[in-house]
Protein backbone atom coordinates (compact mmCIF):
# COMPACT_ATOMS: atom_id res chain seq x y z
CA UNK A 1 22.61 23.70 -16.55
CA UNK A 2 19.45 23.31 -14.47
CA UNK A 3 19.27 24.89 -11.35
CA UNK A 4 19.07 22.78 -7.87
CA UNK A 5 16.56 25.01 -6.61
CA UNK A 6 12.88 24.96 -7.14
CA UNK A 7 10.12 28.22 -5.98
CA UNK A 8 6.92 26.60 -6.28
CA UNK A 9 3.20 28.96 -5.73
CA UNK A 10 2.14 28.84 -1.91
CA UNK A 11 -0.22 25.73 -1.55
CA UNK A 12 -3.84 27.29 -0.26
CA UNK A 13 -6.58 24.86 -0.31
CA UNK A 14 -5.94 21.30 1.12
CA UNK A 15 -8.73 18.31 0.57
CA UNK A 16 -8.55 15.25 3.12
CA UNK A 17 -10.54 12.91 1.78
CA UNK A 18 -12.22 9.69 3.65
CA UNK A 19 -14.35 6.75 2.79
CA UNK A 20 -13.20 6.56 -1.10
CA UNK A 21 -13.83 2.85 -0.28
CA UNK A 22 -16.52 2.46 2.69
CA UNK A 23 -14.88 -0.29 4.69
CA UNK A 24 -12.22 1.38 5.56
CA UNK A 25 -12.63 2.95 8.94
CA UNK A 26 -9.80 5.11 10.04
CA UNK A 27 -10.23 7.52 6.81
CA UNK A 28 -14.28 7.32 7.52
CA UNK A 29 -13.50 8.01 11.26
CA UNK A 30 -11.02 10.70 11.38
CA UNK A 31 -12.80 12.60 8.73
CA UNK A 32 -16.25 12.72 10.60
CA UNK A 33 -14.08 13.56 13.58
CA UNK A 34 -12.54 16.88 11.77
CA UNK A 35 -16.01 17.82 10.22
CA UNK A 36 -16.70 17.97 13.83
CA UNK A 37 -14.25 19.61 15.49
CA UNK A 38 -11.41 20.58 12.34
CA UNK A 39 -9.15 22.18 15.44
CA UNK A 40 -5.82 19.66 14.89
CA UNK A 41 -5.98 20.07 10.81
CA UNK A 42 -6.12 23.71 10.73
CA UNK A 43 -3.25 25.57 9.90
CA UNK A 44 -2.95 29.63 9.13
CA UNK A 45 -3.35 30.52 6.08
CA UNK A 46 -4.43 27.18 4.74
CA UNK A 47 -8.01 25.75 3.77
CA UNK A 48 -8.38 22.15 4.88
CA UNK A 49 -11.40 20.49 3.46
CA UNK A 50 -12.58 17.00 5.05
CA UNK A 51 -14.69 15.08 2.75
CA UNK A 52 -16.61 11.88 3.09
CA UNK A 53 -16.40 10.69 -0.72
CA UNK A 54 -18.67 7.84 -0.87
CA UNK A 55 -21.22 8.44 2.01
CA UNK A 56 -23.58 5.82 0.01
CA UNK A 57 -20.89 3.10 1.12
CA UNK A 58 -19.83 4.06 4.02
CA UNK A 59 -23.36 3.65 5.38
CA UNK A 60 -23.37 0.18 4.20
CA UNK A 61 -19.71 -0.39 4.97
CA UNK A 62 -18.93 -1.91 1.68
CA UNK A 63 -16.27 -0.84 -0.60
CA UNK A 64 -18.22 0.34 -3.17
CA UNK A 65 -21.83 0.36 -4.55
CA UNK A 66 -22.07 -0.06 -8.15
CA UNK A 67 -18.22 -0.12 -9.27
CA UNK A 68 -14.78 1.06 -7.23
CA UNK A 69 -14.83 4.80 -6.55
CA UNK A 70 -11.14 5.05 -7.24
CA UNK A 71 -10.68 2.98 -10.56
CA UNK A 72 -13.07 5.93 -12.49
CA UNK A 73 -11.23 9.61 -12.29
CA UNK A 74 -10.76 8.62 -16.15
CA UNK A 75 -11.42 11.13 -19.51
CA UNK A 76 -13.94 8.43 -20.32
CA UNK A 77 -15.71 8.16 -16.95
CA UNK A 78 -15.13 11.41 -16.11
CA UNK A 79 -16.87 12.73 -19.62
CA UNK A 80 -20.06 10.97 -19.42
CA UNK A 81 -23.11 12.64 -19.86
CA UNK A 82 -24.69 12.98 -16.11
CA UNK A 83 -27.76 10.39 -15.48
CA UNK A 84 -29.46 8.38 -13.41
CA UNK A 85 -28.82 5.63 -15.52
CA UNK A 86 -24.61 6.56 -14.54
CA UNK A 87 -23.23 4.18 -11.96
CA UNK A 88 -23.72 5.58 -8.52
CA UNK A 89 -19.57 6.45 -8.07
CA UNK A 90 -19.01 7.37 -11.85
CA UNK A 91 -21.88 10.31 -11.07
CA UNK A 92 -20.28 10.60 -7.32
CA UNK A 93 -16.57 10.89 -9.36
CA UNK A 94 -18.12 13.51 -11.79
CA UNK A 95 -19.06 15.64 -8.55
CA UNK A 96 -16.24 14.97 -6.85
CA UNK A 97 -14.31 16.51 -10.13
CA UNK A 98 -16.42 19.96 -9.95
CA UNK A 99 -16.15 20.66 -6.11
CA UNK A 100 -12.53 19.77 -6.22
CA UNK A 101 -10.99 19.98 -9.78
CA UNK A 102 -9.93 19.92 -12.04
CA UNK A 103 -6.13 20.14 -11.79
CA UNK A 104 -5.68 22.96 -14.03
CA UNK A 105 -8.12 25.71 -12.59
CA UNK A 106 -7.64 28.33 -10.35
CA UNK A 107 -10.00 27.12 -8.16
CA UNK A 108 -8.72 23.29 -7.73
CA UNK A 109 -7.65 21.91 -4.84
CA UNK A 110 -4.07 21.87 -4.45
CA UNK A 111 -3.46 18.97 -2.42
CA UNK A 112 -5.21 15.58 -1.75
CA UNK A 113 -5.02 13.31 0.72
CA UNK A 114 -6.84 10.23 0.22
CA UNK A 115 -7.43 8.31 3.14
CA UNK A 116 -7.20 4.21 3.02
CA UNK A 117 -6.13 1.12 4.90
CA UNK A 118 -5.24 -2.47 3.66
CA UNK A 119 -5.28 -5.76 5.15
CA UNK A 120 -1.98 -6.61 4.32
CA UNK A 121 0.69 -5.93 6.53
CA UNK A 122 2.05 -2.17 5.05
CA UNK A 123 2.60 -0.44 7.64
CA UNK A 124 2.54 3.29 6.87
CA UNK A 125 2.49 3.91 3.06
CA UNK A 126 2.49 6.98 0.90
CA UNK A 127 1.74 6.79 -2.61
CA UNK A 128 3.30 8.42 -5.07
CA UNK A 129 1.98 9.39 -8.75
CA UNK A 130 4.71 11.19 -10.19
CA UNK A 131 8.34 10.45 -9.70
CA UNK A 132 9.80 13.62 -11.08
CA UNK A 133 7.10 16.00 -8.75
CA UNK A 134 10.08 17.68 -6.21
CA UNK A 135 7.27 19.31 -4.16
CA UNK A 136 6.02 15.41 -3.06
CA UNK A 137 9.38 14.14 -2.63
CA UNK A 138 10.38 16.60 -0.07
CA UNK A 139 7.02 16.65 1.75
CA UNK A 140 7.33 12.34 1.57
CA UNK A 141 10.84 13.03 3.23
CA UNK A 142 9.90 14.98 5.87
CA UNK A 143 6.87 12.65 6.82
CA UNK A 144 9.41 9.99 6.73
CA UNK A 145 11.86 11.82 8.29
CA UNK A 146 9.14 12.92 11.31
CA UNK A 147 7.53 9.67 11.80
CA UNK A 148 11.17 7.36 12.33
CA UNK A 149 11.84 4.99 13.77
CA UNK A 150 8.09 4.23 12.63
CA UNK A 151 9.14 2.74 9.06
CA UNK A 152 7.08 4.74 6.44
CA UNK A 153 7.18 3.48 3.17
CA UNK A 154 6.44 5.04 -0.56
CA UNK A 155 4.88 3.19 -3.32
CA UNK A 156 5.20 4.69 -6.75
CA UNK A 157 2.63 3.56 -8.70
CA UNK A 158 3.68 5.57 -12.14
CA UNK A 159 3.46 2.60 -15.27
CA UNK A 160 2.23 2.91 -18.34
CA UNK A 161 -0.55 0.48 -17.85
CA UNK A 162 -0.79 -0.12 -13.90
CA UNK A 163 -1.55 3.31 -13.14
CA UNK A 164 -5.18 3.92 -11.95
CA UNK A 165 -6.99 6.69 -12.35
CA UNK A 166 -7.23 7.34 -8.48
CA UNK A 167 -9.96 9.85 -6.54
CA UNK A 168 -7.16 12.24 -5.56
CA UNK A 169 -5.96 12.70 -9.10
CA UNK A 170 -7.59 15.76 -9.84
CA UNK A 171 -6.06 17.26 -7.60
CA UNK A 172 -2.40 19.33 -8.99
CA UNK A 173 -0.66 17.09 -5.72
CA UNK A 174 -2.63 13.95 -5.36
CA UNK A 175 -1.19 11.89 -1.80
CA UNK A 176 -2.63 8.20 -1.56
CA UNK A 177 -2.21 7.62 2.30
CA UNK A 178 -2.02 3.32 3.21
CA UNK A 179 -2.38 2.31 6.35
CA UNK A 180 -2.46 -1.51 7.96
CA UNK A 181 -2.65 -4.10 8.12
CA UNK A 182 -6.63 -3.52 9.37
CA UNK A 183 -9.43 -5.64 8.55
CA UNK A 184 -12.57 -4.31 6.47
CA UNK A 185 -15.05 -2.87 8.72
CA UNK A 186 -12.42 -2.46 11.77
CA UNK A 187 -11.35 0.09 13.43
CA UNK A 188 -7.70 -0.53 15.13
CA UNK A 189 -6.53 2.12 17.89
CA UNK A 190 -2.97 1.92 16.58
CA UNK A 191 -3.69 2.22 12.90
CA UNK A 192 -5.82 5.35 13.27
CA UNK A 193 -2.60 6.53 15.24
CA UNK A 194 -0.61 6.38 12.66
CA UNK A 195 -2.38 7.82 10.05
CA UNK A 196 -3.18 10.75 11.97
CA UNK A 197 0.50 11.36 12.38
CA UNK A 198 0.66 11.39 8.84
CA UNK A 199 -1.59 13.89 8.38
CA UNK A 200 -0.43 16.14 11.18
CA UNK A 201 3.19 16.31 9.66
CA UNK A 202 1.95 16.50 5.91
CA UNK A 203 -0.15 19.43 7.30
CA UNK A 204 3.11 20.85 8.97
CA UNK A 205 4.98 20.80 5.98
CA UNK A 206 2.52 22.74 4.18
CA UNK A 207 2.67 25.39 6.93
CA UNK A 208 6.13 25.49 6.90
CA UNK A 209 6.70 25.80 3.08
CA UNK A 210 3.92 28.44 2.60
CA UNK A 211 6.12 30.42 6.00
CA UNK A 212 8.70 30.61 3.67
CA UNK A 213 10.90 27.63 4.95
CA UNK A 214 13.30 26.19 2.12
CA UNK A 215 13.84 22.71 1.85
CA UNK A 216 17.30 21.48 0.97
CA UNK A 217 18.04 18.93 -1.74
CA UNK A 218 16.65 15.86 -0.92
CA UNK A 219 16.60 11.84 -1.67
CA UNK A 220 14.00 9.27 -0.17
CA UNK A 221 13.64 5.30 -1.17
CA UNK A 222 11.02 4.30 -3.02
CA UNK A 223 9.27 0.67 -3.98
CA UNK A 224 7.73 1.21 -8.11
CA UNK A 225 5.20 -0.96 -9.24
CA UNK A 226 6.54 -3.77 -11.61
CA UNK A 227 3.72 -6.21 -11.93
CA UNK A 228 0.68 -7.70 -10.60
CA UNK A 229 0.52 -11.35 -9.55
CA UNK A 230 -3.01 -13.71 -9.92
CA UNK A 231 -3.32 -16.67 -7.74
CA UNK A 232 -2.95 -19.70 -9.68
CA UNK A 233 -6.32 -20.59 -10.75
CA UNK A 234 -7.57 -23.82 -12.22
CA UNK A 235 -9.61 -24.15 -15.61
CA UNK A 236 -12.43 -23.10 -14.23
CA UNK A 237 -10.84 -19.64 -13.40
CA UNK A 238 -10.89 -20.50 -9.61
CA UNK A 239 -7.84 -20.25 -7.14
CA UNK A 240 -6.02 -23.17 -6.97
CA UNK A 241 -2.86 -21.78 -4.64
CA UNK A 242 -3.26 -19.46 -2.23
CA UNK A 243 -0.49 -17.28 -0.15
CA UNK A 244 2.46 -19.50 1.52
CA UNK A 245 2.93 -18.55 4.87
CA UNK A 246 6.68 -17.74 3.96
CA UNK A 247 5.07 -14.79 2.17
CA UNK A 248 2.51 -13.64 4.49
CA UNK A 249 2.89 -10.37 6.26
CA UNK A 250 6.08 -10.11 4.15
CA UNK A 251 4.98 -6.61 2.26
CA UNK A 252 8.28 -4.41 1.49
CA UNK A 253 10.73 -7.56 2.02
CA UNK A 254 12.81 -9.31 -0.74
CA UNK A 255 11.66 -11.65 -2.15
CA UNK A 256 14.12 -13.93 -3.96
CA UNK A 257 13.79 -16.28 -7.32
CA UNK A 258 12.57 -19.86 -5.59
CA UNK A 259 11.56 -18.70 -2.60
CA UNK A 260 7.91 -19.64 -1.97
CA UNK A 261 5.26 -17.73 -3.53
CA UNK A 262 2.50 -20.10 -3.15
CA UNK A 263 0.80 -22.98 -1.72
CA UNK A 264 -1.62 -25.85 -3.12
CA UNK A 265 -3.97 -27.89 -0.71
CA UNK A 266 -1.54 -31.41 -1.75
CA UNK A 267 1.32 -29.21 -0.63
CA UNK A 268 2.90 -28.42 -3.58
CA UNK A 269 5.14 -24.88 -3.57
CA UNK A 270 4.66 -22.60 -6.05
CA UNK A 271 8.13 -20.79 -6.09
CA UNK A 272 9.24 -17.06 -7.92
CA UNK A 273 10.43 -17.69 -11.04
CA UNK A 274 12.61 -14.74 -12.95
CA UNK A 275 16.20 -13.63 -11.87
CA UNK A 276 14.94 -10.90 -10.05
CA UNK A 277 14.75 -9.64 -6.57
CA UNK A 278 11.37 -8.21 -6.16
CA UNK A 279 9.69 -6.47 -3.05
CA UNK A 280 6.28 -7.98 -2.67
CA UNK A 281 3.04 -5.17 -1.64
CA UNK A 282 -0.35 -5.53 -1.03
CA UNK A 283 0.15 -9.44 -0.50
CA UNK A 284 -3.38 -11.15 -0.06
CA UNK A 285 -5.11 -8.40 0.26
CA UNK A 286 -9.16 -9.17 0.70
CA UNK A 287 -10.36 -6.08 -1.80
CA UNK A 288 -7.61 -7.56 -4.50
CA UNK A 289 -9.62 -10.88 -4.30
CA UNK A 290 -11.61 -9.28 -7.34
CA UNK A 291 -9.59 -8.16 -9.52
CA UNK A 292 -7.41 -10.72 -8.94
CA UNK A 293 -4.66 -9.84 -7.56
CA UNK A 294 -2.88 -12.06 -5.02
CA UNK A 295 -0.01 -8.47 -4.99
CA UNK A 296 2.10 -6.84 -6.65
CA UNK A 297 5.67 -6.77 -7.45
CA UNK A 298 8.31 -3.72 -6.80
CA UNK A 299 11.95 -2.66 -7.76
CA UNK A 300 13.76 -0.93 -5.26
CA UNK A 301 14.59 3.24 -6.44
CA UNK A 302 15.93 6.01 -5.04
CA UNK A 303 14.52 9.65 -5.95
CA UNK A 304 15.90 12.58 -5.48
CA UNK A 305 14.17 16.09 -4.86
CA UNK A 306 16.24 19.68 -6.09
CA UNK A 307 15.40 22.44 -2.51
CA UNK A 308 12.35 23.97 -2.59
CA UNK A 309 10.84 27.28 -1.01
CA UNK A 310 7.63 29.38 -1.70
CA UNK A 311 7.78 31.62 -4.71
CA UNK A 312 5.85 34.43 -2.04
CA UNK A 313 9.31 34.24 -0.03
């Protein structure tokens, strides 16, 4: 019979990271803010680390330079032999790795947040790596739980092929933090808000775990990657449908078999097709363009978290 109650070790070092892609502001701002003045992230007991992680593009305010920064925490990337010749983020991941990492050493970081917005109407999103991980879940519910009537919603991004191999992964907790919708480039007053909220109650929870608080048994709602969607595209591999306004801003609502998906420039709907509800994310989001994506489909799950307290209580 398993038990229903999990000690964990006391979490010590804490990395908030900004600027894993350089267009996005509020991660970029906040962070410079707290290398500044680190007063509202510091909690006792606990180091908390701000880091730019691409400084290159966040002084050209581009995503990336070479290749996406958060697409290359992979054994491959991660392995190669260190040269000029590298990519300028597969080097940047490989130092990223020895300040922070890796997950297994005494040394590592124990938590990361990672820092990003979206254009696409998300609202507050956490991201989630690891469904069976009972520390997360219970520091996901309390953010939710703190931040409500503000919806906060958790994307869990474990598949066996749609998994990236994200900045934060080296870390033994790795938290993707979403924010928007916000363009590229922009900095919005309420956006920046709400992130910061999120950080101030993730923080919290730390504190109060490592005080010796326990956590009772737990279940939060969460929206698992199914699939990703391209834009129709014509033969020439360019888009030949783009987002139907039915759709638009619709991130986290059902979306039904036949309702519109897409739209052509003669007018003709591109419906879903399955039998499946699906909850649409990241729709038409401008760094997706790329690797085309127009977003991606989720199922609906609930996951549930056994109590937790620190194993120094």
């Amino acid at each position: 019979m398993t038990s229903c109650h999990v000690t964990k070790d006391p979490i010590k070092k804490v990395a908030i990271f900004g600027g894993t892609h350089g267009n996005e502001l509020t991660g970029v701002f906040l962070v410079k803010h707290w290398l500044e003045n680190g007063t509202e992230i510091q909690r006792t007991g606990l180091e908390v680390k701000p880091f730019i992680t691409n400084p290159r593009a966040v002084k050209k305010c581009t995503r990336y330079i070479d290749c996406d920064l958060n697409r290359v925490f992979d054994p491959e990337n991660l392995g190669k032999t260190m040269s000029k010749d590298l990519p300028y983020e597969v080097r940047r991941a490989q130092e990223i790795k020895h300040l922070f990492g890796p997950k297994d050493n005494e040394d590592s970081y124990d938590i990361i947040f990672d820092l990003h917005n979206t254009t696409s109407n998300m609202g507050c999103t956490l991201i989630l790596e690891d469904s069976r991980n009972d520390f997360l879940i219970q520091m996901f519910h309390h953010i939710k739980t703190s931040l409500a009537p503000l919806p906060c919603y958790v994307y869990l991004i474990e598949h066996p092929s749609l998994k990236y191999a994200t900045t934060r992964s080296i870390a033994k907790y790795p938290v993707g933090i979403e924010v928007g919708p916000q363009p590229q480039g922009v900095l919005r007053a309420d956006i920046l808000d709400q992130m910061r909220k999120m950080i101030k109650n993730a923080l919290d929870f730390i504190h109060n775990f490592n005080e010796g608080k326990e956590f009772p048994p737990c279940a939060i709602e969460v929206y698992k990657i199914m699939e990703k969607v391209d834009y129709p595209r014509n033969e020439n591999g360019d888009i030949a449908a783009i987002i139907h306004p039915n759709l638009q801003d619709q991130d986290w609502k059902p979306l039904h078999p036949g309702d519109p998906v897409f739209l052509t420039l003669d007018g003709q709907i591109i419906p879903l097709g399955g039998d499946d509800t699906v909850y649409p994310v990241f729709v038409n989001e401008a760094a997706y363009y790329e690797k085309r994506e127009a977003f991606a489909k989720t199922t609906k799950l609930t996951l549930s978290a056994k109590s937790i307290r620190s194993s120094l209580h």
